[in-house]
Protein backbone atom coordinates (compact mmCIF):
# COMPACT_ATOMS: atom_id res chain seq x y z
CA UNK A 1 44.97 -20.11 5.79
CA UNK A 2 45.56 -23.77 5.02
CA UNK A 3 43.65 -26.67 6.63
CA UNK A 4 46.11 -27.38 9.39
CA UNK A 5 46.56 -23.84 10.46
CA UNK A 6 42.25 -23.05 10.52
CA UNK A 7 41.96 -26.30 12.95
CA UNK A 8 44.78 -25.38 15.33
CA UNK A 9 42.89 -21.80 15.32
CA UNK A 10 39.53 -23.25 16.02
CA UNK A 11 41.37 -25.60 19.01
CA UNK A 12 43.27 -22.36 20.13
CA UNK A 13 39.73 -20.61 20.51
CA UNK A 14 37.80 -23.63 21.81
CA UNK A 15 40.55 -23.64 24.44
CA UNK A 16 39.84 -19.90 25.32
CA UNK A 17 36.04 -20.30 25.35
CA UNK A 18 36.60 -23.06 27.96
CA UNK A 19 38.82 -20.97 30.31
CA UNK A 20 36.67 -18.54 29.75
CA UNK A 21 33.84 -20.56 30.64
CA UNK A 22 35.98 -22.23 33.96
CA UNK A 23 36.85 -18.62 35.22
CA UNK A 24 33.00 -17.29 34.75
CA UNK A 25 32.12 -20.27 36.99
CA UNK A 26 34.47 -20.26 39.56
CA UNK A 27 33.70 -16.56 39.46
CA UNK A 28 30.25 -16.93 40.24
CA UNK A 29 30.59 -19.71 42.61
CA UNK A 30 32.92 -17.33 44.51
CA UNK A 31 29.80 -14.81 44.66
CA UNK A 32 27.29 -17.06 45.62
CA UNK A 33 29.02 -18.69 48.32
CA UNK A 34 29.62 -14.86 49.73
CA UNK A 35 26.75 -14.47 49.66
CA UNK A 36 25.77 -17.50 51.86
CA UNK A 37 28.61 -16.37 54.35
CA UNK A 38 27.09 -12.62 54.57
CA UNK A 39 23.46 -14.02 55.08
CA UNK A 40 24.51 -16.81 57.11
CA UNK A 41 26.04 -14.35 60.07
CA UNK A 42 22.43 -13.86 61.11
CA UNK A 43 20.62 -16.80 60.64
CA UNK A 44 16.81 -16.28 60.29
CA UNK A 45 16.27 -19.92 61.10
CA UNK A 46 17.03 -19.24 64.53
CA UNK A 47 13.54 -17.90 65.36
CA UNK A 48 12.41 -21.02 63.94
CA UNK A 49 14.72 -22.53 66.74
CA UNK A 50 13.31 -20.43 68.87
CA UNK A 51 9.44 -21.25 68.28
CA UNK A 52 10.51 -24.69 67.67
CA UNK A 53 11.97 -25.35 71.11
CA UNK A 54 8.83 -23.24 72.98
CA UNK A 55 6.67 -26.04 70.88
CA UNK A 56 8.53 -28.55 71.78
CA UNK A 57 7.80 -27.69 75.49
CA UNK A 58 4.11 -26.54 75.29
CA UNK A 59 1.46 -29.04 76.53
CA UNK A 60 -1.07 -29.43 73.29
CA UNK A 61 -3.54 -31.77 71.64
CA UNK A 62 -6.64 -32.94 73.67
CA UNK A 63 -3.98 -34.93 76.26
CA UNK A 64 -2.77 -31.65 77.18
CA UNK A 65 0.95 -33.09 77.07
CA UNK A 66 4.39 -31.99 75.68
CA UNK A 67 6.92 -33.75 73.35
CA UNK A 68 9.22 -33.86 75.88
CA UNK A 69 9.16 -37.38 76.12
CA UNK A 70 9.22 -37.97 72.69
CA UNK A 71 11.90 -40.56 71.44
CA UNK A 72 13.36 -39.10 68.53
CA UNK A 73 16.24 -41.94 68.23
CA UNK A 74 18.22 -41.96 71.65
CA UNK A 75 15.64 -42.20 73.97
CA UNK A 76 12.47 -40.29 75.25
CA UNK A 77 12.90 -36.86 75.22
CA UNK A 78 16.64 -36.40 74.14
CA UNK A 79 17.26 -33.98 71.20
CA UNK A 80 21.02 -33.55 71.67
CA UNK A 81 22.24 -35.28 68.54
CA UNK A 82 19.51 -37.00 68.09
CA UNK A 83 19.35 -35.82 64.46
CA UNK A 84 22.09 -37.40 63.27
CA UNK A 85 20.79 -41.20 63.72
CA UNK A 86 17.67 -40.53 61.35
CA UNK A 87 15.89 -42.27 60.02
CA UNK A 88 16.06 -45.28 62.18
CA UNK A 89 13.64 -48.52 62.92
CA UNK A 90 11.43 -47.84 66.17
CA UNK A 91 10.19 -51.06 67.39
CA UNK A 92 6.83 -49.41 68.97
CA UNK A 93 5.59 -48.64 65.11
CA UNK A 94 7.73 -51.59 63.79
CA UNK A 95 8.84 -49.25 60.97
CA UNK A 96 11.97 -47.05 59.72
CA UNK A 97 10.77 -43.26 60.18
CA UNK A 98 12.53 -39.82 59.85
CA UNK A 99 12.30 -36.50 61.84
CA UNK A 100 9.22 -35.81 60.48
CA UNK A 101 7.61 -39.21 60.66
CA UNK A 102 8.30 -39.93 64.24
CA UNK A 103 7.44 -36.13 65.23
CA UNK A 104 3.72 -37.48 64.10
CA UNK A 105 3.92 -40.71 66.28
CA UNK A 106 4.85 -38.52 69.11
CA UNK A 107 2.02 -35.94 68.26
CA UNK A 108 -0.48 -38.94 67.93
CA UNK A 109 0.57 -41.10 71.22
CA UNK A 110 1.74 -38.19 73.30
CA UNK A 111 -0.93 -34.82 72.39
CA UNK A 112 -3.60 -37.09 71.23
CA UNK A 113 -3.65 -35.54 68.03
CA UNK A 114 -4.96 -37.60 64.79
CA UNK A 115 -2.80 -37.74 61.92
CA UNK A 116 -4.82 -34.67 59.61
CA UNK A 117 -4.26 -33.04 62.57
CA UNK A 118 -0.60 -33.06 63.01
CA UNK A 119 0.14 -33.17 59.35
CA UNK A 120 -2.48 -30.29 58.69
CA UNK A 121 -0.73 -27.62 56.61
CA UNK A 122 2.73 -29.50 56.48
CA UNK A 123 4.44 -27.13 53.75
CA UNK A 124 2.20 -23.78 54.96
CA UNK A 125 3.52 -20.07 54.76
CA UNK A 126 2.97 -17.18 56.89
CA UNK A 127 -0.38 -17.20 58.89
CA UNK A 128 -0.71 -21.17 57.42
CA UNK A 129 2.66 -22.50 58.93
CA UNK A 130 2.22 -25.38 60.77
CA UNK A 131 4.77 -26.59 64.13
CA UNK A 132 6.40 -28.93 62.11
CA UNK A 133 9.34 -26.47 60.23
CA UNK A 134 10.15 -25.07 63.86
CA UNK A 135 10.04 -28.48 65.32
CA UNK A 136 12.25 -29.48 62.87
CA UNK A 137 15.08 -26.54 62.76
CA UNK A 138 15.23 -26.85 66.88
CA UNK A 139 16.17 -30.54 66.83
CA UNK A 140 18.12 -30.42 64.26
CA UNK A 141 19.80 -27.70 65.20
CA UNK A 142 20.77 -29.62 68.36
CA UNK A 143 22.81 -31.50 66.18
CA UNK A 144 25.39 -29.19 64.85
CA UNK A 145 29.05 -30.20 64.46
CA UNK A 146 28.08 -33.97 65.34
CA UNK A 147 28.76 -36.53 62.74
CA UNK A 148 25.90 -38.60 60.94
CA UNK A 149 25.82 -42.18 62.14
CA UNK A 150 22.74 -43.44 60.80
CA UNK A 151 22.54 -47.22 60.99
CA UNK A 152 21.52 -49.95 58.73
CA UNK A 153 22.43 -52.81 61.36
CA UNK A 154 18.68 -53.97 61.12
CA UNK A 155 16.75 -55.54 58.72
CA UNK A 156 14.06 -53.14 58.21
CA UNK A 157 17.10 -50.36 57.77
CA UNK A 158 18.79 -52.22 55.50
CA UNK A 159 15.30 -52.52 53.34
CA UNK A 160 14.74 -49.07 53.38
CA UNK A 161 18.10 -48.14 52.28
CA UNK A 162 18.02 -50.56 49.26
CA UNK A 163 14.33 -49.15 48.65
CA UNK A 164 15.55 -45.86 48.74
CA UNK A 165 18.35 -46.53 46.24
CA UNK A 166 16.42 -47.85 44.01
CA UNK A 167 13.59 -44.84 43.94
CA UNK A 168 16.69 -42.70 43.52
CA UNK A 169 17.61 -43.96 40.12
CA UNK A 170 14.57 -44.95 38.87
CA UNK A 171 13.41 -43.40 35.78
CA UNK A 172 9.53 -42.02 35.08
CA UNK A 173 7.25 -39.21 34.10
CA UNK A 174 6.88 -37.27 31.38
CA UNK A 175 10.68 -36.59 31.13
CA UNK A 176 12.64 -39.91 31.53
CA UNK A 177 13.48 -38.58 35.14
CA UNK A 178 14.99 -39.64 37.98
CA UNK A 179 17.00 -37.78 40.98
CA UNK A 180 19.97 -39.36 39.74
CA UNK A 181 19.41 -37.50 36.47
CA UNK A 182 20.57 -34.23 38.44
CA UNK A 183 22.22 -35.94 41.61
CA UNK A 184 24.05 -38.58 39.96
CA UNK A 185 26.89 -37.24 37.91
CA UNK A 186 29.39 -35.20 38.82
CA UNK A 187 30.40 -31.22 38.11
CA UNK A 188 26.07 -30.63 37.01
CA UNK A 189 24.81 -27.46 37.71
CA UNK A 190 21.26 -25.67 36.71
CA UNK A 191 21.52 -22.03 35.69
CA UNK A 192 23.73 -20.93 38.83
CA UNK A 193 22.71 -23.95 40.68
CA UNK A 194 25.22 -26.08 41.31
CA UNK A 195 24.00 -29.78 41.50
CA UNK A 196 25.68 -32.24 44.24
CA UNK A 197 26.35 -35.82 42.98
CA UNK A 198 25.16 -37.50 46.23
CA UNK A 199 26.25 -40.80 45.42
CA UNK A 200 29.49 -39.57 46.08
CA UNK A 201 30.16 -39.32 49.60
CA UNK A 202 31.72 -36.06 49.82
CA UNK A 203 29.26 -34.21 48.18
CA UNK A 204 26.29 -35.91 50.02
CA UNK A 205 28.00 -35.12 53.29
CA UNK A 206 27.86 -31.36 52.01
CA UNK A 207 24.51 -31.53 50.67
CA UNK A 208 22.53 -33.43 53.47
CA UNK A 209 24.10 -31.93 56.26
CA UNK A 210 22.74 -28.71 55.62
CA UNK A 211 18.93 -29.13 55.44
CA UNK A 212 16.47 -28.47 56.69
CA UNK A 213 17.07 -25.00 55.52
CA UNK A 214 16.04 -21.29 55.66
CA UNK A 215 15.24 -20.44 51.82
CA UNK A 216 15.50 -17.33 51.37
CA UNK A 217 13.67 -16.90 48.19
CA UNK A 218 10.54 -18.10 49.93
CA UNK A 219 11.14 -16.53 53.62
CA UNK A 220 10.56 -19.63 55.06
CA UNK A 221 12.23 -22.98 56.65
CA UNK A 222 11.99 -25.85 54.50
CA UNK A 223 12.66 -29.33 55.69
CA UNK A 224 14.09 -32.42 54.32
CA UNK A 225 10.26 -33.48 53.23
CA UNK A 226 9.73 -30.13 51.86
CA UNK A 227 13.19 -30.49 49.38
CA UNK A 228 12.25 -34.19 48.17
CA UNK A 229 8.56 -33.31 47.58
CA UNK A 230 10.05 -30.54 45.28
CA UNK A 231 12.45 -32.57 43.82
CA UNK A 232 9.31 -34.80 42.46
CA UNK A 233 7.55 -31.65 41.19
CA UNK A 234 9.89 -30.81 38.81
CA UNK A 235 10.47 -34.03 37.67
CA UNK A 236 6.78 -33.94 37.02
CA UNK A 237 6.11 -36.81 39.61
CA UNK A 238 2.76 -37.11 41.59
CA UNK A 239 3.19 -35.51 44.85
CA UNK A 240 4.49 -38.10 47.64
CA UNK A 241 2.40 -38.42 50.41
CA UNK A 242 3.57 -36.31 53.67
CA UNK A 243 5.54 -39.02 55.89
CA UNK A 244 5.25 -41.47 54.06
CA UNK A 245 7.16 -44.64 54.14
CA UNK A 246 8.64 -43.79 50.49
CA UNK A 247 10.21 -40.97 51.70
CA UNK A 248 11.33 -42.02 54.29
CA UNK A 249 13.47 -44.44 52.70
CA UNK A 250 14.84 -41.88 49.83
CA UNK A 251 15.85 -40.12 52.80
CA UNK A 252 17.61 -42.95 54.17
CA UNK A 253 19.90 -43.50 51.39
CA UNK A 254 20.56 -40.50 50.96
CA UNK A 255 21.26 -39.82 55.29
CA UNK A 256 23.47 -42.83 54.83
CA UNK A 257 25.58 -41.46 52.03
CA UNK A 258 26.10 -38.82 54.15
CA UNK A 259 27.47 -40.32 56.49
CA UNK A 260 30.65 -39.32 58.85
CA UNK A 261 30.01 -35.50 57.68
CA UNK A 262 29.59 -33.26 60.48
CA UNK A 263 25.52 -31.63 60.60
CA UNK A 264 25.32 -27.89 60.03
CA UNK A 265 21.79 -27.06 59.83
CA UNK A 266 19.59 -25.66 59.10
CA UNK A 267 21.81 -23.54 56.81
CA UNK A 268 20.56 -20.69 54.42
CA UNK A 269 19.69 -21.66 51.10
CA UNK A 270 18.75 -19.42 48.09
C-alpha cells in the first residue's frame, strides 16, 4: 500500500469511528431521555408539592403564623407564577434574593424563626429533611408552562447579574475551574451526562427551567441551591454559604439567560 492509499484508509476509518461514535450518542441520548419520559409519568416530586403546600399553610415558629402572606415577587402571599420573576430586588431587605433567600425573610419576619433556625438542615435526607425542598417544589410548581421574566430594570438587579457573570467564568481551585469550564461550550457531555452551554439561550432555557428537581439517584428533591452548591464541590470550591448573596447572583445570571423559556419543574433528574 503506497502512502496516498494508507492515509485515505486511515481518513476512511477515522470517518467510521466518528459515525460510529455520533450514532452511540444519539443512541444513548435516545435511552436516557426514555427514561425521563417513563419516570416522569409519575412524578415523585409531587408529594413534595404536596407537603410543601400543607407547610406553606401551617402556622409555625414562636409567632404561630403561616407564609401565606409571604411576598415571594408579586405580592404577599401569591405563588401563582411567582417563580418565574426570581431572583428579584425586595425593597424591605434592600437586596436581590431568590426562592430560597426570601423563603428565610418570610420565616424570620412572619414565624419568628432566627436564621439557624430556618436554614437548619438545608440539604437534609430522610428523617433530616428540612421544609425548605417542599417549600420549594410547591411554588415552583405553581409556575409551570409560564415563561421566565426575571428583571434587571433596577440597579441592584443589574449588579447582581454582572456579579453573577463574572463568578460564572471565573477560574480557581485546585483545577483551573470555573462553571463555564463545563457550561460554557457547546456539544460537552460527562460520561452520559450531557452538559448544557447556558450561555446560550436555548440551552439555559432547557436547563433552568427544570430545577428544582426530583433526583432520583438520591430519592430526594434538590433545589436550585442544592445544584450550585454541588457544582462548587466538584470543582473543589469551598462550600458557599446557604442563601447567600453570591448565590444568589450566580442564580441570577443564569435565571436571566433563561429567559422567555416556559418553567417545567421540578422535573426528574438522574
Amino acid at each position: 500500500m503506497n502512502p496516498i492509499q494508507r492515509a485515505v484508509s486511515l481518513v476512511c476509518a477515522a470517518c467510521a469511528l466518528a459515525a460510529f461514535g455520533v450514532h452511540a450518542q444519539s443512541s444513548t441520548e435516545q435511552e436516557i431521555e426514555k427514561y425521563r419520559q417513563q419516570v416522569g409519568e409519575e412524578n415523585p416530586a409531587e408529594l413534595w408539592e404536596m407537603r410543601g403546600e400543607a407547610l406553606w399553610k401551617q402556622p409555625r415558629g414562636p409567632k404561630h403564623a403561616s407564609l401565606e402572606q409571604c411576598d415571594i415577587g408579586l405580592g404577599p402571599g401569591v405563588v401563582k407564577g411567582a417563580y418565574t420573576v426570581l431572583p428579584k430586588y425586595f425593597a424591605d431587605t434592600g437586596k436581590v434574593q431568590d426562592l430560597e433567600s426570601r423563603l428565610v425573610t418570610c420565616m424570620e419576619t412572619l414565624q419568628g424563626l432566627t436564621r439557624e433556625e430556618a436554614t437548619k438542615n438545608h440539604f437534609g435526607s430522610g428523617p433530616k429533611r428540612s421544609p425548605m425542598e417542599a417549600l420549594v417544589a410547591y411554588i415552583t410548581s405553581e409556575s409551570r408552562g409560564i415563561p421566565m421574566h426575571v428583571s434587571v430594570s433596577r440597579p441592584e438587579e443589574k449588579e447582581a447579574y454582572e456579579i453573577g457573570k463574572k463568578m460564572f467564568f471565573y477560574r480557581a481551585g485546585p483545577h483551573d475551574f470555573a462553571c463555564a469550564t463545563c457550561h460554557g461550550h457547546p456539544n460537552l457531555r460527562i460520561r452520559l451526562q450531557d452538559l448544557p452551554n447556558l450561555t446560550d439561550p436555548k440551552d439555559a432555557q432547557r436547563a433552568y427551567t427544570t430545577w428544582p428537581g426530583y433526583r432520583v439517584s438520591q430519592g430526594e428533591v434538590r433545589t436550585m441551591q442544592h445544584r450550585l452548591n454541588d457544582c462548587y464541590r466538584q470543582q473543589r470550591f469551598p462550600e458557599p454559604g446557604y442563601a447567600s448573596d453570591a448565590v444568589t447572583a450566580l442564580t441570577m445570571y443564569l435565571a436571566v439567560n433563561a429567559n422567555g423559556g416556559k418553567y417545567n419543574g421540578p422535573a426528574v433528574k438522574r
